[in-house]
Protein backbone atom coordinates (compact mmCIF):
# COMPACT_ATOMS: atom_id res chain seq x y z
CA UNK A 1 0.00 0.00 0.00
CA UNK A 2 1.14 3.58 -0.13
CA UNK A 3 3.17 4.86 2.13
CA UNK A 4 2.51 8.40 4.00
CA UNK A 5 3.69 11.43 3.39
CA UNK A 6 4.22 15.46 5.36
CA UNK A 7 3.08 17.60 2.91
CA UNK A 8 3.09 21.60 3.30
CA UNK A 9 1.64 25.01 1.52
CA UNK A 10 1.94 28.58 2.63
CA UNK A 11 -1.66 30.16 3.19
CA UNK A 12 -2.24 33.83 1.17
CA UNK A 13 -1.67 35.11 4.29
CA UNK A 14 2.09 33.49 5.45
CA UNK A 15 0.69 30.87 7.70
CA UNK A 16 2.78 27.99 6.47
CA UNK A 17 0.56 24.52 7.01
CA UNK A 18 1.05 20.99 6.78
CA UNK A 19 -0.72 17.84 6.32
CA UNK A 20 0.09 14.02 6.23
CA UNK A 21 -1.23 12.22 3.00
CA UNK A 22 -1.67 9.01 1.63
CA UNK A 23 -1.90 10.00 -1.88
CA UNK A 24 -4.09 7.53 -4.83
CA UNK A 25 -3.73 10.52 -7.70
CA UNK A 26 -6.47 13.16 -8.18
CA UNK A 27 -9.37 10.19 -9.91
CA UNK A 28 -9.41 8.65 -6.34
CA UNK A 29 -11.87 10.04 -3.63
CA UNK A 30 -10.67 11.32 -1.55
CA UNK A 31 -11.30 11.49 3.11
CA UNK A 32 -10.38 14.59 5.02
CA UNK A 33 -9.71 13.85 8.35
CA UNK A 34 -9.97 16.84 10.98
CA UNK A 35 -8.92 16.70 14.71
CA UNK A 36 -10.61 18.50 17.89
CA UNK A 37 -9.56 20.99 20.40
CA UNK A 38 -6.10 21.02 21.54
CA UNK A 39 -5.07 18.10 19.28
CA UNK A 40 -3.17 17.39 15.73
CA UNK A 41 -3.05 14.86 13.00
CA UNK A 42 -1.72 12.09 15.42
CA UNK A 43 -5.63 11.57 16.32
CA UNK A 44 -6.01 9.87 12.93
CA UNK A 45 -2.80 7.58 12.92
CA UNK A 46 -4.20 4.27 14.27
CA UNK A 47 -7.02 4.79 11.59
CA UNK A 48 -4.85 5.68 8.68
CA UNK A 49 -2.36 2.46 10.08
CA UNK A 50 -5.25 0.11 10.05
CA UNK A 51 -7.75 1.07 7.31
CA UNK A 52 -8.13 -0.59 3.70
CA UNK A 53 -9.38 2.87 2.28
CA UNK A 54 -5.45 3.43 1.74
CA UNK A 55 -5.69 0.94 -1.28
CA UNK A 56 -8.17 3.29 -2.95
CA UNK A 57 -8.65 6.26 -1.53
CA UNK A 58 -6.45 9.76 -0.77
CA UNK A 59 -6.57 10.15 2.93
CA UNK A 60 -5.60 13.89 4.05
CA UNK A 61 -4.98 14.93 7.71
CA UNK A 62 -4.04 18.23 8.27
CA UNK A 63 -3.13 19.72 11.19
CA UNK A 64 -5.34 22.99 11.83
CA UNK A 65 -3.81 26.30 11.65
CA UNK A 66 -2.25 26.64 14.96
CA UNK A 67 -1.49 22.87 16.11
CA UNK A 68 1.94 21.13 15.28
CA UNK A 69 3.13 21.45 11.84
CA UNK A 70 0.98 24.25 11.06
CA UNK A 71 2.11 26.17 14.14
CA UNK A 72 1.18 30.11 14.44
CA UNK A 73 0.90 32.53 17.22
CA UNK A 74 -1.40 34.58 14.33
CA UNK A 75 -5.07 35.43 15.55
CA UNK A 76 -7.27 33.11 13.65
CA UNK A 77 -10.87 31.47 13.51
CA UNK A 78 -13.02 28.92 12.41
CA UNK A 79 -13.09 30.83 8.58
CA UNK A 80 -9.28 30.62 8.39
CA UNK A 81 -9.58 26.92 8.90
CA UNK A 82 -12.18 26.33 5.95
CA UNK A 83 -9.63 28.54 3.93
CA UNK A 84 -6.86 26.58 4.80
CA UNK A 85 -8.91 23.25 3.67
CA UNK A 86 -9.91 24.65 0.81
CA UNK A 87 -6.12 25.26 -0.30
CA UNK A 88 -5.22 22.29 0.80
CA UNK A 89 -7.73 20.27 -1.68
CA UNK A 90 -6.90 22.57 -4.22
CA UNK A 91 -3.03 21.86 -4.26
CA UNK A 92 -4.31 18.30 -4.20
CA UNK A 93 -6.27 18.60 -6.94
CA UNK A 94 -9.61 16.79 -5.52
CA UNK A 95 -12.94 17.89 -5.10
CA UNK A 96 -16.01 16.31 -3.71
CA UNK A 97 -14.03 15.17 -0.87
CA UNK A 98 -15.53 13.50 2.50
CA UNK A 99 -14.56 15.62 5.73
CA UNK A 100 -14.20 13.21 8.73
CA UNK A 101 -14.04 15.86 12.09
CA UNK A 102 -14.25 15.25 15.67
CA UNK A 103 -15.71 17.74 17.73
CA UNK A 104 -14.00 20.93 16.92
CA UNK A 105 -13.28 19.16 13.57
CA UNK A 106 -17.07 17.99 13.22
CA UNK A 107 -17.75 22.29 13.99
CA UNK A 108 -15.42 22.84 11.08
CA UNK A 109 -16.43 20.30 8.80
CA UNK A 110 -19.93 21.64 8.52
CA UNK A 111 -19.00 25.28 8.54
CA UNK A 112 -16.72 23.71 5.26
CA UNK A 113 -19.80 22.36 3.56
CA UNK A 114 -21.92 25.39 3.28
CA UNK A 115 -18.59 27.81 2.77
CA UNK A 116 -17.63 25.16 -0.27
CA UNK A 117 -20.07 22.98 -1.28
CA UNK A 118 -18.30 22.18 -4.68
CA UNK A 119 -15.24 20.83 -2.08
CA UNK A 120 -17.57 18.85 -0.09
CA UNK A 121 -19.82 15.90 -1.30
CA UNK A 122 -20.23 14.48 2.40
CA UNK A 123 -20.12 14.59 5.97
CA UNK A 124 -19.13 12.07 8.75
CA UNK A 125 -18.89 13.99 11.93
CA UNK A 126 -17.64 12.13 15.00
CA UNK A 127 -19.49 13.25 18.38
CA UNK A 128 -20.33 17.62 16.95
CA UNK A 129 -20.39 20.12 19.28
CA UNK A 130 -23.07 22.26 19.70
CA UNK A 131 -22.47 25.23 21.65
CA UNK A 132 -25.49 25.83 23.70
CA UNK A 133 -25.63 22.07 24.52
CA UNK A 134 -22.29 22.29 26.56
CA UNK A 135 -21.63 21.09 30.12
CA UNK A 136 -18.70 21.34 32.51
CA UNK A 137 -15.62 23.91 31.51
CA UNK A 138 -16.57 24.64 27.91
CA UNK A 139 -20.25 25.15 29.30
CA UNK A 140 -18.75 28.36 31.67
CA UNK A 141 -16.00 29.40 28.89
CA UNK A 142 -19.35 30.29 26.99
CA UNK A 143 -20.49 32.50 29.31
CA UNK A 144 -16.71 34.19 29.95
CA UNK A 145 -15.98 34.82 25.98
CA UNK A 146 -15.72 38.46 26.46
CA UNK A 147 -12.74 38.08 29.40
CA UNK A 148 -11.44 34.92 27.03
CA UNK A 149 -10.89 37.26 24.38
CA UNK A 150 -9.08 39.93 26.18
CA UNK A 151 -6.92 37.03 27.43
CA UNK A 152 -5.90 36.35 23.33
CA UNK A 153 -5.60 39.30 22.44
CA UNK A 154 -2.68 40.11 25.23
CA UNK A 155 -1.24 37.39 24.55
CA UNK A 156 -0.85 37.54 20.86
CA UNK A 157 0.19 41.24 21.75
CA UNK A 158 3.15 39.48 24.06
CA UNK A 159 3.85 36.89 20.91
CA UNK A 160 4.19 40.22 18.69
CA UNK A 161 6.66 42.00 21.20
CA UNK A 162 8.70 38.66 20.64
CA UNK A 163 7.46 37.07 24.12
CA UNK A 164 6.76 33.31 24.27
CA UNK A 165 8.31 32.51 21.42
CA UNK A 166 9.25 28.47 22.69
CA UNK A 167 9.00 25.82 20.51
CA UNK A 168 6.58 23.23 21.63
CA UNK A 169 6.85 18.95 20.90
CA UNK A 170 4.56 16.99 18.72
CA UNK A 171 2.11 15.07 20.64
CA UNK A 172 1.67 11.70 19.79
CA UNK A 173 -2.01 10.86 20.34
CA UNK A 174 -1.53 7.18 18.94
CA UNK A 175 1.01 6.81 21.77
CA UNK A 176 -1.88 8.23 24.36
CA UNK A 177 -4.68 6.35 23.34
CA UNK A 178 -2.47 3.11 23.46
CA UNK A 179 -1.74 4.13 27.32
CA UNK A 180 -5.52 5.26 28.26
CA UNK A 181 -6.71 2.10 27.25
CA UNK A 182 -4.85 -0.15 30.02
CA UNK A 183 -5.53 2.93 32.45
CA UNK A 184 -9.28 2.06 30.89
CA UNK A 185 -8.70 -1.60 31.91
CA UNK A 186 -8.41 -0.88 35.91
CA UNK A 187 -10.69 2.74 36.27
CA UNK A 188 -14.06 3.39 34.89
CA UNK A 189 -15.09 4.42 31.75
CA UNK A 190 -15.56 7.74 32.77
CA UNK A 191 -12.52 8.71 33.70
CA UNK A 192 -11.29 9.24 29.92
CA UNK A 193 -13.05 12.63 30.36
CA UNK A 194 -10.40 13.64 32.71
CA UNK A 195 -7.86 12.31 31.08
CA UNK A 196 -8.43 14.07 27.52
CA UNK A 197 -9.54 16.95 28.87
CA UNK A 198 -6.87 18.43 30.89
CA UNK A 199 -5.37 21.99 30.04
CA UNK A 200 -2.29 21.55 32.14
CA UNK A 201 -1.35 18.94 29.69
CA UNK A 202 -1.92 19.99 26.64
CA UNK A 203 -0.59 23.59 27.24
CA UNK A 204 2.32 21.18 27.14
CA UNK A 205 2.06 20.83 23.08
CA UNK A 206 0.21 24.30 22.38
CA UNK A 207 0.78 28.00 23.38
CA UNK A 208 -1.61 29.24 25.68
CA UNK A 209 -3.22 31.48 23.34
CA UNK A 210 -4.04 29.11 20.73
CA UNK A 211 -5.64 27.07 23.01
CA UNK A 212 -7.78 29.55 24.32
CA UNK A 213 -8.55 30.14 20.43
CA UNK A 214 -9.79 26.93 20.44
CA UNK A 215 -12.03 27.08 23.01
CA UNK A 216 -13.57 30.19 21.86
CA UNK A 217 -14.12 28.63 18.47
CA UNK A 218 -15.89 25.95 20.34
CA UNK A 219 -17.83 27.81 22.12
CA UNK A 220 -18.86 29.87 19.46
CA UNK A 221 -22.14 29.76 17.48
CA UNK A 222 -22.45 27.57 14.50
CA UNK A 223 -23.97 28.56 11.11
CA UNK A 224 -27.16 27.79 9.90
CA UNK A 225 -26.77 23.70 9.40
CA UNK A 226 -30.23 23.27 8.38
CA UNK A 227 -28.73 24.37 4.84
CA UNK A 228 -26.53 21.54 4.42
CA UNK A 229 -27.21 19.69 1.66
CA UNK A 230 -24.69 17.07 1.37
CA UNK A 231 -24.96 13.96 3.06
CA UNK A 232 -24.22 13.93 6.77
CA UNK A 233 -23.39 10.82 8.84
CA UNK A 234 -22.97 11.13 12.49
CA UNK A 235 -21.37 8.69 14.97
CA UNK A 236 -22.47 9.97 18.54
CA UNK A 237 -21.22 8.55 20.98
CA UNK A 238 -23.67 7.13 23.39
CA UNK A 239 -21.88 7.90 27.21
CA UNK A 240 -20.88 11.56 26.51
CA UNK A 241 -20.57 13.43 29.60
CA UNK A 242 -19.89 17.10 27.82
CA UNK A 243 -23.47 17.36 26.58
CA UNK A 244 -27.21 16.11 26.86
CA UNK A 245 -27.44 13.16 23.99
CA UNK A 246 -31.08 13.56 23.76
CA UNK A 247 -30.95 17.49 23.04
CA UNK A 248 -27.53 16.45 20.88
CA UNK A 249 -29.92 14.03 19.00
CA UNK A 250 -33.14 17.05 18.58
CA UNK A 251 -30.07 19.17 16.84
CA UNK A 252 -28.90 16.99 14.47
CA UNK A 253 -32.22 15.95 13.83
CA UNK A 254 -32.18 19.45 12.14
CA UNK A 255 -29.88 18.71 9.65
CA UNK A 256 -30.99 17.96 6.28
CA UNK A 257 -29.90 14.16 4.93
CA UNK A 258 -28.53 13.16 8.57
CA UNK A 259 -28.22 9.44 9.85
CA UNK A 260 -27.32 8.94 13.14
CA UNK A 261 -24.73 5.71 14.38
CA UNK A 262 -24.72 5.31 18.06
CA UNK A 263 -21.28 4.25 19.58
CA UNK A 264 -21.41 3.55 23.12
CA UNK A 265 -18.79 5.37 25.00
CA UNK A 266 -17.99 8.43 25.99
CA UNK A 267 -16.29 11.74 23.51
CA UNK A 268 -13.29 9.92 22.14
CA UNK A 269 -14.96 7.01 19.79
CA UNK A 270 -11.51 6.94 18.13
CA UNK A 271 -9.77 5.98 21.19
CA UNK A 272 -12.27 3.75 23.30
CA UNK A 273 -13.53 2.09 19.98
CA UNK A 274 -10.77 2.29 17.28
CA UNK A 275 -12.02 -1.01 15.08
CA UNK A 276 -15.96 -0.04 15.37
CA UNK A 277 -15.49 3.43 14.30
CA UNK A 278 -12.65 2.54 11.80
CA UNK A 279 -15.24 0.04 10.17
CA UNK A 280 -18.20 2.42 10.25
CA UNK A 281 -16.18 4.57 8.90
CA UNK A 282 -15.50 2.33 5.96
CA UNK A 283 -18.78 1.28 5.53
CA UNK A 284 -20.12 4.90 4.82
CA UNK A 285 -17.03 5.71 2.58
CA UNK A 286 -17.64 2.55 0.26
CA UNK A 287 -21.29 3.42 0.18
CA UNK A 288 -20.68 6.61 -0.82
CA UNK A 289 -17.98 5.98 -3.02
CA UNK A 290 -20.70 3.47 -4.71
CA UNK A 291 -23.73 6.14 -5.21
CA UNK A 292 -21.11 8.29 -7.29
């Protein structure tokens, strides 16, 4: 099969970015696969490892603007990250693509589909956030956006004077999700919440501003998805303790052409179900692939 490759372009705007890709030539189809809050590419290595797709299919994983090889201390927002998709598809030459996001990267992928539908030609949208729905930290960071901003904006202030100007290591997700699942084998289920959502860690990996970028983007209102018109699949996970699942359910319920694949566990499918999701995952790419 074909091996994997770090790919980069420079955004009109300087912001150099990079992506890993398993490339098939621009007739294949070609997945998208987009990573969540405070994470990187590494969330989609076990899949891209594991799955047959590879044989057939151009698999893209780019890092968001902001997160490991497409590291900035620039402001930016949910609109740079469609633009940054968008150029990344067009140096690859494909179109029609499938966007695969988790959380943040679910967010994103449906902003993508009604910024470029001629990009998109389907969703699959691991565990999306909705705002409003939000419990626990990202519930209050709602609520404190004004004071979260002020925060970013003296600290990008500091990263423009020259302060905080560290580099910060790769983190290898892969290498996580290996470890959480013996911690999984010895503490209850819940306790991957904890784990995967601790900002003294991963402040570790990303600058302080940039995460708080995240969470903002999070936190911030979606578009209209009631005007999506490309197929949506949605793998929600069945044990999530960041949001109601029935109210989760009544939203997507709202989006046009939406199917709904419970998983039972809790936000991170990917890491507390790797070969269910991985062959869901398949299964709605080869159906799609076979409607073309």
């Amino acid at each position: 099969m074909p091996s994997e490759e770090l790919r980069y372009l420079t955004a009109a705007d300087g912001v150099r970015l990079g992506y890993k890709r398993v490339s098939q030539g621009p007739q294949a189809p070609t997945l998208v696969m987009l990573h969540g809050l405070a994470s990187n590419h590494s969330r989609w290595s076990e899949f891209v490892a594991n799955t047959d797709l590879r044989r057939d299919w151009n698999l893209l994983r780019p890092d968001l603007r902001g997160h490991s090889y497409s590291m900035t201390r620039k402001t930016y927002h949910r609109e740079h990250w469609c633009e940054d998709l968008a150029a990344v598809l067009r140096q690859e030459g494909a179109h029609n693509a499938v966007i695969l996001g988790h959380s943040l990267g679910a967010q994103i992928a449906m902003d993508f589909a009604l910024r470029y539908p001629a990009l998109c030609g389907g969703l699959i949208l691991l565990d999306p956030v909705f705002p409003e729905l939000l419990h626990g930290r990202l519930g209050k960071a709602r609520r404190f956006r004004p004071l979260l901003w002020l925060i970013v904006r003296l600290l990008r202030l500091g990263y423009a004077l020259g302060l905080g100007k560290r580099e910060f290591p790769i983190r290898d997700l892969y290498a996580l999700d290996v470890k959480t699942r013996e911690l999984l084998k010895q503490t209850s289920a819940s306790e991957i919440a904890r784990l995967y959502t601790n900002p003294r860690v991963d402040l570790e990996f990303i600058p302080l501003a940039n995460y708080l970028q995240d969470v903002l983007e999070v936190v911030r209102p979606l578009p209209d998805y009631a005007r999506i018109t490309q197929p949506v699949w949605v793998l929600l996970s069945t044990g999530t303790t960041l949001t109601d699942h029935r109210a989760l359910e009544e939203r997507i319920a709202r989006i046009p052409h939406s199917d709904i694949v419970p998983v039972h566990c809790n936000h991170w499918p990917m890491t507390e179900k790797p070969e269910e999701v991985r062959e869901i995952i398949e299964t709605i790419c080869r159906q799609w692939q076979a409607q073309l």
